[in-house]
N, C-alpha and C. Protein backbone atom coordinates (compact mmCIF):
# COMPACT_ATOMS: atom_id res chain seq x y z
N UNK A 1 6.43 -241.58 -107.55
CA UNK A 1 7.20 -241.77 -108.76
C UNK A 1 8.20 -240.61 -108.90
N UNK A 2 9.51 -240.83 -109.42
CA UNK A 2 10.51 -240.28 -109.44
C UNK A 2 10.22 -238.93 -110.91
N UNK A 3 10.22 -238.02 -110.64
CA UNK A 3 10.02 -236.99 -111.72
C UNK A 3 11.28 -236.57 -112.58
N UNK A 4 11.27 -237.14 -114.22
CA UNK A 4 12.06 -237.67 -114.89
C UNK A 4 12.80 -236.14 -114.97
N UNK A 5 12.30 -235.17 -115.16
CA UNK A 5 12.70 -233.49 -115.34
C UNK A 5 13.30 -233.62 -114.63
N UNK A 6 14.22 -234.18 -113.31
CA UNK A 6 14.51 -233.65 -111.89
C UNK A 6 15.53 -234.53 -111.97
N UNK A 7 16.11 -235.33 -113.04
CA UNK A 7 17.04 -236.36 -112.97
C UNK A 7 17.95 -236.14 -113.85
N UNK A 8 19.21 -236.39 -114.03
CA UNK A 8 20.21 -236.81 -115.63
C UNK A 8 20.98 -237.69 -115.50
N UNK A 9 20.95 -238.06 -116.59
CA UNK A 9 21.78 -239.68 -116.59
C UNK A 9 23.28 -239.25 -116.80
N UNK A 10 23.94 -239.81 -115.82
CA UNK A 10 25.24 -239.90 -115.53
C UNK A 10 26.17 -240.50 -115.70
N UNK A 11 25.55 -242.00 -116.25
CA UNK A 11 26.88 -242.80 -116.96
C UNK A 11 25.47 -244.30 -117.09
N UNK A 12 26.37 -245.20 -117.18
CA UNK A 12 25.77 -246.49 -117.51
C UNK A 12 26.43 -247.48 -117.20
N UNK A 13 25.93 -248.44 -116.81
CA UNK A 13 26.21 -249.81 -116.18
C UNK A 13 27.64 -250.41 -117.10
N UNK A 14 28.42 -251.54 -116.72
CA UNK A 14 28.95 -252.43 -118.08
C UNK A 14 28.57 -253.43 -117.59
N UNK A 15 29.25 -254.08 -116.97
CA UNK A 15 28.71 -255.34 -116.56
C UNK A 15 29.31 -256.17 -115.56
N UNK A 16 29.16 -257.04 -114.82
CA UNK A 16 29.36 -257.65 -113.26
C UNK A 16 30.53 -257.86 -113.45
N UNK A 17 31.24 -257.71 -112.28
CA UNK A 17 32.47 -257.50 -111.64
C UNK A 17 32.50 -258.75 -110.73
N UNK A 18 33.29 -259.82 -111.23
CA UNK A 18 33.04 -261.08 -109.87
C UNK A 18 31.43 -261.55 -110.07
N UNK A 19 31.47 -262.26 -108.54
CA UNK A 19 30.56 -263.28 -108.36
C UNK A 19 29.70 -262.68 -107.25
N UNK A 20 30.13 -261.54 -106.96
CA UNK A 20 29.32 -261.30 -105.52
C UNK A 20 28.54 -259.84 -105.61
N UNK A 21 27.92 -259.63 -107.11
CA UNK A 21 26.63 -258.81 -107.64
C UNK A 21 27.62 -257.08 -107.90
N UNK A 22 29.20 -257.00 -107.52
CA UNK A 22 29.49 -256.34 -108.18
C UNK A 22 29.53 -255.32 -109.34
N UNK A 23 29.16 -254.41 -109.17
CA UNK A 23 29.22 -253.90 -111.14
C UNK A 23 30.23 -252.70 -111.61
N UNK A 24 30.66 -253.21 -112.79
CA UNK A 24 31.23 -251.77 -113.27
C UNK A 24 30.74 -250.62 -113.70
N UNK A 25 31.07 -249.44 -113.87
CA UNK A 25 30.22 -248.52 -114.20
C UNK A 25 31.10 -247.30 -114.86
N UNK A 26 30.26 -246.65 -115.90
CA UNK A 26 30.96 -245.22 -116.35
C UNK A 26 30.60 -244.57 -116.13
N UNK A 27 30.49 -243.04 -115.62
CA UNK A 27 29.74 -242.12 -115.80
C UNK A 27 30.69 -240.86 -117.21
N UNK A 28 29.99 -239.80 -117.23
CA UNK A 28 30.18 -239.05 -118.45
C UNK A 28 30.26 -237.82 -117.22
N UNK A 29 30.69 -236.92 -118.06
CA UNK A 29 30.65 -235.28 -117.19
C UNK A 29 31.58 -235.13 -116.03
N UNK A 30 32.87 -236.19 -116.56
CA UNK A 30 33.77 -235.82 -115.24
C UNK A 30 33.31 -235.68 -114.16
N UNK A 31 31.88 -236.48 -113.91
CA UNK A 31 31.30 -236.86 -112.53
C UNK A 31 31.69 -237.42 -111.42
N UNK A 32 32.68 -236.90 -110.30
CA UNK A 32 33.18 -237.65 -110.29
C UNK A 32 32.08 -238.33 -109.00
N UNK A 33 31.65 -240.16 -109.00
CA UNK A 33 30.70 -240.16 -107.69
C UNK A 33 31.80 -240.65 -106.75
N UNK A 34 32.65 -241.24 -106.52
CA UNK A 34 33.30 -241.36 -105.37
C UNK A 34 33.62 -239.92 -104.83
N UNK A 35 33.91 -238.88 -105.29
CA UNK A 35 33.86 -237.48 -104.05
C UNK A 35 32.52 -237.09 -104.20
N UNK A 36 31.54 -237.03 -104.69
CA UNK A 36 30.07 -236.80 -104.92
C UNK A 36 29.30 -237.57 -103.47
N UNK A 37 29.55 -239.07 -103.73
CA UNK A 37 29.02 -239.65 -102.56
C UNK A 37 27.70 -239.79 -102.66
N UNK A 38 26.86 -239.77 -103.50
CA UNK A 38 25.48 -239.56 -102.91
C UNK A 38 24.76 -240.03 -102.27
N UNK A 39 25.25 -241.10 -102.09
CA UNK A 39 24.36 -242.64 -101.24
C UNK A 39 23.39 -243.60 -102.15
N UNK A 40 23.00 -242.95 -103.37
CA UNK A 40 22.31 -243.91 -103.76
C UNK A 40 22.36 -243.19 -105.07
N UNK A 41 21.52 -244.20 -106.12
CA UNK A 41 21.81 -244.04 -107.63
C UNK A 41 20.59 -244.33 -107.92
N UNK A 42 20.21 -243.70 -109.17
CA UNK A 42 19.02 -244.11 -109.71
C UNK A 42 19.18 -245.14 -111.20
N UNK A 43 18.50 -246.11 -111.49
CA UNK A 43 18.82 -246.96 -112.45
C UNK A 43 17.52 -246.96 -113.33
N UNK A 44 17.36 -246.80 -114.68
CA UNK A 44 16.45 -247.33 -115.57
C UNK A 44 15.87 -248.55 -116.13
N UNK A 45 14.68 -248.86 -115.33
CA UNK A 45 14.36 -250.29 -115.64
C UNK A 45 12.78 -250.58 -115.83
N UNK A 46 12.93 -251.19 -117.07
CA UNK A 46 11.61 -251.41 -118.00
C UNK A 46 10.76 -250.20 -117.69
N UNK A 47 11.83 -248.55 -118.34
CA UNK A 47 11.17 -247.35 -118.50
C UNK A 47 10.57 -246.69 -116.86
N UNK A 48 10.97 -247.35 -115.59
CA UNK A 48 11.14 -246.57 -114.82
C UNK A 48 12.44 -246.73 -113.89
N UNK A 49 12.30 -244.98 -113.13
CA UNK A 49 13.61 -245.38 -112.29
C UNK A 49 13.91 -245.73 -110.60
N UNK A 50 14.15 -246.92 -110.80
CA UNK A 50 14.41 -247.23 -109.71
C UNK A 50 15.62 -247.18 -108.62
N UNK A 51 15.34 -246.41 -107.59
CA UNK A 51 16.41 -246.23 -106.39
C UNK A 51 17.41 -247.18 -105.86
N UNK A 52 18.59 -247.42 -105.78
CA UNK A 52 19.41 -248.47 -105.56
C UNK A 52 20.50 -247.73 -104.44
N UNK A 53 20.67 -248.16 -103.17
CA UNK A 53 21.15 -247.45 -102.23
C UNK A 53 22.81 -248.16 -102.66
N UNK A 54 24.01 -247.23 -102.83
CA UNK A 54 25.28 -247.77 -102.68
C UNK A 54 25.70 -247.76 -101.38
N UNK A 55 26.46 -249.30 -101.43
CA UNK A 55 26.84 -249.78 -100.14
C UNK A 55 28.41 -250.11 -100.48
N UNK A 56 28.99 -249.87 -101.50
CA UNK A 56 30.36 -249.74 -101.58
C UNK A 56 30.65 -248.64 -103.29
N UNK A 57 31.96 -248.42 -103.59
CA UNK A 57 32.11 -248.07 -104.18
C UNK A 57 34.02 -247.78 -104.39
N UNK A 58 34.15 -248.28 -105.63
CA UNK A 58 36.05 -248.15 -105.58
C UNK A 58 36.07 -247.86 -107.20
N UNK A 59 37.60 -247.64 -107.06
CA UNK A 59 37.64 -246.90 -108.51
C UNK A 59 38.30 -248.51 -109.25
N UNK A 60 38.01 -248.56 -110.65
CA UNK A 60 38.43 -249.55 -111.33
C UNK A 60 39.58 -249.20 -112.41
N UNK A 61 39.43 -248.05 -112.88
CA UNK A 61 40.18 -247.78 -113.74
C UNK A 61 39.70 -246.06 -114.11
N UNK A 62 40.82 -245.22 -114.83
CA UNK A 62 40.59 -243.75 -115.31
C UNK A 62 38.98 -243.51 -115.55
N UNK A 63 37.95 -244.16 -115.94
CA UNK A 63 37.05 -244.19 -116.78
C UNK A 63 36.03 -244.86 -115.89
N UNK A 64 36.25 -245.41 -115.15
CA UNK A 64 35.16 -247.03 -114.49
C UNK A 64 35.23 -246.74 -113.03
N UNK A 65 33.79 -247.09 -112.13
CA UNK A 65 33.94 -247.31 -110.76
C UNK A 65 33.35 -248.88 -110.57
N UNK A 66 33.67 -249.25 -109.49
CA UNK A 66 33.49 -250.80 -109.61
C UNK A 66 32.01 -250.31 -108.55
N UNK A 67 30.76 -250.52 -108.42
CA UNK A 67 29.62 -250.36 -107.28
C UNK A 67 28.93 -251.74 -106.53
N UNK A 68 28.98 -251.77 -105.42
CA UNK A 68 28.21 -252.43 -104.69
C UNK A 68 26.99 -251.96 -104.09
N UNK A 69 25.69 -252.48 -104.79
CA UNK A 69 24.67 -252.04 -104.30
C UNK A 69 23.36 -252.92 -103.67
N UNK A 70 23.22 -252.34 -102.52
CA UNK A 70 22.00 -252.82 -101.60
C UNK A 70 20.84 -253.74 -102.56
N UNK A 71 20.76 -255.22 -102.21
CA UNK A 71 20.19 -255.64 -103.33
C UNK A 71 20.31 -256.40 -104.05
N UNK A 72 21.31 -256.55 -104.32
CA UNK A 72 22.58 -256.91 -105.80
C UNK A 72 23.42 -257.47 -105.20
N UNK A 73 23.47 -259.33 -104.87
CA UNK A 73 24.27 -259.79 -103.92
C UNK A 73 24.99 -260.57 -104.79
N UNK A 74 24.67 -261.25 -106.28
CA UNK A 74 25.48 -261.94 -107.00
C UNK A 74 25.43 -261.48 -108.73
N UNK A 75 26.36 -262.20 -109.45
CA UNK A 75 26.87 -261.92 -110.76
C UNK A 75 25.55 -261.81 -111.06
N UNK A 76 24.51 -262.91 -111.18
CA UNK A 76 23.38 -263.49 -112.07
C UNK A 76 22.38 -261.60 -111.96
N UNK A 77 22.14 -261.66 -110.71
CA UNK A 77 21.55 -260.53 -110.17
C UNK A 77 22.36 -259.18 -110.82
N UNK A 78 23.60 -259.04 -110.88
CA UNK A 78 24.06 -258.10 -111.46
C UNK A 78 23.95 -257.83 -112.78
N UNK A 79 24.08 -259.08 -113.31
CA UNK A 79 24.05 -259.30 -115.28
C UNK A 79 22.53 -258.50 -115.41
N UNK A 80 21.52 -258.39 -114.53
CA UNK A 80 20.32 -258.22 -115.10
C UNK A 80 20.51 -256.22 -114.83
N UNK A 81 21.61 -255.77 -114.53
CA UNK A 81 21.73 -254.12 -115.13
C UNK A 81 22.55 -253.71 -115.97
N UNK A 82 23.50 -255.13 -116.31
CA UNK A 82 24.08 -255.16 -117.25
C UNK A 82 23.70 -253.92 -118.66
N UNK A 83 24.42 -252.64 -118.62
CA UNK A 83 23.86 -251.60 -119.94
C UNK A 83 22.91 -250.82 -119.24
N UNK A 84 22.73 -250.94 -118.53
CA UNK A 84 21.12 -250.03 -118.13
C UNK A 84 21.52 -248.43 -117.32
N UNK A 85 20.92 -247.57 -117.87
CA UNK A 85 21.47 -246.09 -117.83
C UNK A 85 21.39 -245.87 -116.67
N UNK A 86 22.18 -244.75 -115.60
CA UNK A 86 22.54 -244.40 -114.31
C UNK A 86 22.08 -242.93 -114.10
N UNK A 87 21.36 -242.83 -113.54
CA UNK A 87 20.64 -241.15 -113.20
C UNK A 87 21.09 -240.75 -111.81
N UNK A 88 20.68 -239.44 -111.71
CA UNK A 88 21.47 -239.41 -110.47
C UNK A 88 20.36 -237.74 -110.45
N UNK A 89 19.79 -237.34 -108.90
CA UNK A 89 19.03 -236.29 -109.65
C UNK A 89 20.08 -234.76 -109.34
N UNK A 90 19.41 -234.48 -110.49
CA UNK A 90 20.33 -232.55 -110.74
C UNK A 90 20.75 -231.86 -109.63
N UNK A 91 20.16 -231.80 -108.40
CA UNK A 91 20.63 -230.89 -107.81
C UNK A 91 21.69 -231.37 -106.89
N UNK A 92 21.99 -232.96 -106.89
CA UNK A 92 23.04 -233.35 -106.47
C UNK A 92 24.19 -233.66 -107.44
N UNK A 93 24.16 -233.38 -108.50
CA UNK A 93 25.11 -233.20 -110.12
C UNK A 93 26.27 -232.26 -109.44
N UNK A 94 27.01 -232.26 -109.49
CA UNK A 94 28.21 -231.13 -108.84
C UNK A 94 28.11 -230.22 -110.14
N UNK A 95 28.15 -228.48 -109.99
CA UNK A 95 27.86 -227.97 -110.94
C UNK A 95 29.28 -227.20 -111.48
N UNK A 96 30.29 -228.17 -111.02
CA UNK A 96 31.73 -227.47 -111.70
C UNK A 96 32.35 -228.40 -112.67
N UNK A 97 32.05 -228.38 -114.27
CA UNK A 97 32.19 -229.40 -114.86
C UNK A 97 32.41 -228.91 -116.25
N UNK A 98 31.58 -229.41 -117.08
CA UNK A 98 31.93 -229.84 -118.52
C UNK A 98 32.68 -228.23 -119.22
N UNK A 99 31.99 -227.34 -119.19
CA UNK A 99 32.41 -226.02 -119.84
C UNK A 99 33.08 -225.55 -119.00
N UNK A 100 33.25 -225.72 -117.83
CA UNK A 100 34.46 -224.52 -116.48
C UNK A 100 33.69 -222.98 -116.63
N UNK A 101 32.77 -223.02 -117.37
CA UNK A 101 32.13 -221.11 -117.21
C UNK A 101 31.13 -221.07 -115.99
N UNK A 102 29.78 -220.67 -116.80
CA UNK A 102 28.70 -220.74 -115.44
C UNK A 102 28.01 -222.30 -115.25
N UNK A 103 28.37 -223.04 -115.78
CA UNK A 103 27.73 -224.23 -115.36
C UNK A 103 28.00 -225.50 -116.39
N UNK A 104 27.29 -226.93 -115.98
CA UNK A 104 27.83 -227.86 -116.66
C UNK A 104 26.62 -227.65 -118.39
N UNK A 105 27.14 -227.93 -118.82
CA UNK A 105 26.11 -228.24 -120.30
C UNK A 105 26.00 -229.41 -120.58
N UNK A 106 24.93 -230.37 -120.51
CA UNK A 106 25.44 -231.85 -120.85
C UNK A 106 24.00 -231.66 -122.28
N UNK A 107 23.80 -232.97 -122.97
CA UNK A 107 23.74 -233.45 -124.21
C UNK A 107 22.04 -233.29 -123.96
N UNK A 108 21.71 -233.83 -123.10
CA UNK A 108 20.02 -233.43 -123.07
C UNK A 108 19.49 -232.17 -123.14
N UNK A 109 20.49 -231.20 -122.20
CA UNK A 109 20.13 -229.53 -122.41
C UNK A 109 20.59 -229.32 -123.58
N UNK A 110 20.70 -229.50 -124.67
CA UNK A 110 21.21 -229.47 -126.15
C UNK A 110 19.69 -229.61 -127.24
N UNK A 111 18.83 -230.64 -126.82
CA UNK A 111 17.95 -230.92 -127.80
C UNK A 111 17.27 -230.01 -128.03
N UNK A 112 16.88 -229.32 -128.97
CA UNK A 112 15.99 -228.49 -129.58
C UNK A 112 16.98 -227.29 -130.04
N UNK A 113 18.09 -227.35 -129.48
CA UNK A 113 19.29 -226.62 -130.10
C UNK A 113 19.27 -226.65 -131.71
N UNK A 114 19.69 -225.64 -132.34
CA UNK A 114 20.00 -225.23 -133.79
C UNK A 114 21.53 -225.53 -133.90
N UNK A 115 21.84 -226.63 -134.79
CA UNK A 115 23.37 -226.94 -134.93
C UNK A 115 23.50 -226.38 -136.03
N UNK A 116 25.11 -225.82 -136.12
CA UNK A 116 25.71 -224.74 -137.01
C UNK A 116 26.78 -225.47 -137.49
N UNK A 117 27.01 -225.49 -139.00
CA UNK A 117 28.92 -225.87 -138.95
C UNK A 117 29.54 -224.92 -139.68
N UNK A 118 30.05 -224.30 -138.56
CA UNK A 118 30.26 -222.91 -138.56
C UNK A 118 29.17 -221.87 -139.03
N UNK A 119 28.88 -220.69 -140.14
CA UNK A 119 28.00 -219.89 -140.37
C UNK A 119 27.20 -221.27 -140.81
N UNK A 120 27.01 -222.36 -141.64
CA UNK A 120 26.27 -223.22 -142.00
C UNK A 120 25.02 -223.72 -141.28
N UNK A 121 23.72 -223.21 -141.21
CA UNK A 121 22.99 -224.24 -140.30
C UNK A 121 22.77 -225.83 -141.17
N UNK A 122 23.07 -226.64 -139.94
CA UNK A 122 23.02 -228.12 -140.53
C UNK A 122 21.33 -228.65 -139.88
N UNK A 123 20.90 -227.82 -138.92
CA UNK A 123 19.32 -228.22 -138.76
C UNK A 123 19.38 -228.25 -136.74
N UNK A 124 18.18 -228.82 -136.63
CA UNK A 124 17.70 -229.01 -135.40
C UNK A 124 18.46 -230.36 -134.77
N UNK A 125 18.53 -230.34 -133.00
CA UNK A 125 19.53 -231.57 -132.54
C UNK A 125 17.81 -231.67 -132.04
N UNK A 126 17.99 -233.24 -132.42
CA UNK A 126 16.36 -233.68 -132.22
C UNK A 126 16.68 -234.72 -130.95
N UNK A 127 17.71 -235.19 -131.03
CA UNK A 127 18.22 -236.45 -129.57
C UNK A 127 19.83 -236.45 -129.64
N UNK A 128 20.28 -237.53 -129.11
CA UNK A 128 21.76 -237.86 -129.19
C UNK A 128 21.70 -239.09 -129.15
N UNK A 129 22.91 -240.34 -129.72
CA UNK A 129 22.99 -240.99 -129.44
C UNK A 129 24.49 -241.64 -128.77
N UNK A 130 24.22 -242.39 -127.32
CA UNK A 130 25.14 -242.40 -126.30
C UNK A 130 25.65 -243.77 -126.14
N UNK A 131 24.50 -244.74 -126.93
CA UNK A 131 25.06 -246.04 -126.67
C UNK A 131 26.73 -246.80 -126.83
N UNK A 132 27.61 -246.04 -127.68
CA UNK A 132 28.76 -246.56 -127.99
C UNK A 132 29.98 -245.31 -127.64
N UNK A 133 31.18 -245.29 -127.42
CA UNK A 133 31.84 -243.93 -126.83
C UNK A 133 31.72 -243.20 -127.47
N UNK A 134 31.36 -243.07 -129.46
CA UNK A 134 31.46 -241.97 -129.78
C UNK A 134 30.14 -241.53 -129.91
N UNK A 135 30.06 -240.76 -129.18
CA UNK A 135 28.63 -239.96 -129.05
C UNK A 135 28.03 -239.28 -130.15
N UNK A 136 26.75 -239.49 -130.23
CA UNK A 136 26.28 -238.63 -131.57
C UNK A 136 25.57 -237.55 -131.23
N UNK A 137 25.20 -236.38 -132.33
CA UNK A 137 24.26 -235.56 -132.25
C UNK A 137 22.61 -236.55 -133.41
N UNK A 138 21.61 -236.52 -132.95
CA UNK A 138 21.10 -236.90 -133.82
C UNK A 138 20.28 -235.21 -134.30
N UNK A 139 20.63 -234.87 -135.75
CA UNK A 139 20.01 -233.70 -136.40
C UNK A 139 19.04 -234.05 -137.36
N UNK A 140 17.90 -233.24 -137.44
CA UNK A 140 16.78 -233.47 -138.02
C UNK A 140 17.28 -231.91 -138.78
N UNK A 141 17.34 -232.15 -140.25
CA UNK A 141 17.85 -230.79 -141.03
C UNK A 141 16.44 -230.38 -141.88
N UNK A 142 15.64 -230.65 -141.37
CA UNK A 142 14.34 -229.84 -141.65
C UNK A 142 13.64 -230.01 -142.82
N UNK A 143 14.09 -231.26 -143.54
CA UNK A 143 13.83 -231.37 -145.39
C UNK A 143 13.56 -233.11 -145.22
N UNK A 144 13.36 -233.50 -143.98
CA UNK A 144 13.12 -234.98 -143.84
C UNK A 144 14.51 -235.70 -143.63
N UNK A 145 15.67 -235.29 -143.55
CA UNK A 145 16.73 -236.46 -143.33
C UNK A 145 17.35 -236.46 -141.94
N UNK A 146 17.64 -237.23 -141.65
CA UNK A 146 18.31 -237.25 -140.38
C UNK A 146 19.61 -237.33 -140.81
N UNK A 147 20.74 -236.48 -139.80
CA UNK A 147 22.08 -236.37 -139.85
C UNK A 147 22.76 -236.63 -138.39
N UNK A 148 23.92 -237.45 -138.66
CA UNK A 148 24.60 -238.22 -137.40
C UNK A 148 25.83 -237.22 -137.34
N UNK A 149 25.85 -236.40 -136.13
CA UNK A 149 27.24 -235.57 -136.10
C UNK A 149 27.88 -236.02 -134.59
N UNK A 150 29.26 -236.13 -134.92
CA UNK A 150 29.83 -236.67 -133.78
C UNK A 150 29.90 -235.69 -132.54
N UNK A 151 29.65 -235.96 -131.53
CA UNK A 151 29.33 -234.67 -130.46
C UNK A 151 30.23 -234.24 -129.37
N UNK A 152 31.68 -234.50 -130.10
CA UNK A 152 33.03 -234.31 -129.53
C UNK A 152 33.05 -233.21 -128.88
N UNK A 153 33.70 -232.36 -127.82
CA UNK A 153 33.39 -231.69 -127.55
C UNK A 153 34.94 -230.30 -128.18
N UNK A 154 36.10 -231.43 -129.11
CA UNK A 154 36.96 -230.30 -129.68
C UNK A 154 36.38 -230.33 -131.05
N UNK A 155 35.29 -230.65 -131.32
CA UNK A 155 34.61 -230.07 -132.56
C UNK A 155 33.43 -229.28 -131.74
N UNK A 156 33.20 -229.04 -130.90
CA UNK A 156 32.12 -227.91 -130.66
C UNK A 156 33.15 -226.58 -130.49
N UNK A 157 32.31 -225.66 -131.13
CA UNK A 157 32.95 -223.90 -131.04
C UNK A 157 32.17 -223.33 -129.72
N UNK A 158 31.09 -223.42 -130.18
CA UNK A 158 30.21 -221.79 -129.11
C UNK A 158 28.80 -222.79 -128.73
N UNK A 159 28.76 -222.86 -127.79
CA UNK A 159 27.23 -223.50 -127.05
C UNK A 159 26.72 -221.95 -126.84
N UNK A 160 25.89 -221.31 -127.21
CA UNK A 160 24.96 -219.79 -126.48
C UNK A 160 23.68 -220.23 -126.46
N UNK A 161 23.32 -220.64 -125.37
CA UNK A 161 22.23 -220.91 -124.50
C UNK A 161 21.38 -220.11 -124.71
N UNK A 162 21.66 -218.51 -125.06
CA UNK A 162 20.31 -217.32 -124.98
C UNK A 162 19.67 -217.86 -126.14
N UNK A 163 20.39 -218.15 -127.29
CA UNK A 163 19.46 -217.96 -128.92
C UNK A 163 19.78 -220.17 -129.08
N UNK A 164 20.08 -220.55 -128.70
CA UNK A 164 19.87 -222.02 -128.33
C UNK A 164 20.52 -222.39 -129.67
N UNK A 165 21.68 -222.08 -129.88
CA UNK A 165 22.70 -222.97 -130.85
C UNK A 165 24.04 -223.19 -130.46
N UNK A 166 24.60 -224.16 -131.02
CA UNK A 166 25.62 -224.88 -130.83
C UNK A 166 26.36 -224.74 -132.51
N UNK A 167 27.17 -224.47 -132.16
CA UNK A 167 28.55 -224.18 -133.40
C UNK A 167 29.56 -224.70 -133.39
N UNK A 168 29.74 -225.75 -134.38
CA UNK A 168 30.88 -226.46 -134.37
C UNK A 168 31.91 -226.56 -135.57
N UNK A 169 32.63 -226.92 -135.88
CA UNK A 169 33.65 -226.83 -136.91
C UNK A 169 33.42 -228.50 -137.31
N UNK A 170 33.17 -228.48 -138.39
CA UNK A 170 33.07 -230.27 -138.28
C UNK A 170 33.92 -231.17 -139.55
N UNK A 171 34.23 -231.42 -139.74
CA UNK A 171 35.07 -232.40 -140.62
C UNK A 171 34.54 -232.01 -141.66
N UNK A 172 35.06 -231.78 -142.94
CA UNK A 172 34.72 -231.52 -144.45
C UNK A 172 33.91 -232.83 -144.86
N UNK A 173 32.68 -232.63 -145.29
CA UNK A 173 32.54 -233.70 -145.95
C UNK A 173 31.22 -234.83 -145.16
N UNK A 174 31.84 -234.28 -143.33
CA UNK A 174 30.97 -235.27 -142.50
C UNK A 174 29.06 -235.18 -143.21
N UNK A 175 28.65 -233.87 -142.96
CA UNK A 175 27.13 -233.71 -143.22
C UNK A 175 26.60 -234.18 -143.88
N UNK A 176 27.49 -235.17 -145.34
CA UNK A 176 27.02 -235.61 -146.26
C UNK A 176 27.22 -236.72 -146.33
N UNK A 177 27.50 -237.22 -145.43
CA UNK A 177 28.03 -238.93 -145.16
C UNK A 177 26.10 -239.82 -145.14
């Protein structure tokens, strides 16, 4: 079994491309996998992940790669990863990315982070949510409510990893929505 610590999800399925098991795909983190290459992808299905060797791969658009994978010979077959999250494991992640400093920061190394807006603490990042483009922070502000902050990255100020907060400047008004 694939050890979930040793993996990060890299983008997510959309949905079949043609008739001949095609799929489109996004990834996040300026990943890019056509120079990455890895040979194969990991996919999430009914809570485990399963290995899918790529046997083609082209670009579709700024945002999208179109994948052909070992397996996956028609639409019907493709519709069934239709949405389903794309892992890929860490130490093949290219580590020149999201921040350009010492390394990439993506949204999972974030949880348990203390979110700030600005000197303000707004509470603990308890998850994120990724399903739609605008990404959320999900914050648990410590008094029972949950708070939805958008997890843009020109509203983040200071990620400092030593004391595990994230500082952002956030829209007047958002925290109380």
């Amino acid at each position: 079994m694939i050890d979930r610590a040793k993996v990060l999800q890299i983008g997510r399925f959309n949905k079949p491309h043609g008739v001949k098991g095609e799929l489109s795909a996004s990834f996040d983190y300026d990943i890019d996998v056509m120079e990455t290459s890895p040979g194969h992808i990991l996919v999430m299905l009914d809570g485990l992940l399963v290995p899918f060797t790529i046997l083609g791969i082209r670009p579709k658009s700024a945002d999208a790669v179109l994948l052909t994978l070992k397996g996956i010979g028609s639409e019907a077959e493709a519709a069934t990863l239709a949405g389903a999250p794309v892992f890929l494991e860490k130490d093949l992640v290219p580590a020149d990315g999201q921040d350009g400093e010492d390394g990439v920061v993506y949204l999972e190394d974030l949880v348990g982070y203390a979110l700030y807006d600005g000197e303000r603490k707004v509470g603990l990042i308890s998850g994120y949510d990724d399903s739609t483009d605008n990404v959320l922070f999900i914050v648990d502000n410590g008094i029972g409510d949950t708070i939805l902050v958008p997890a843009a990255d020109d509203l983040i100020d200071e990620i400092d990893e030593e004391q595990a907060i994230v500082r952002m400047s956030l829209p007047d008004g958002i925290i109380d929505l």
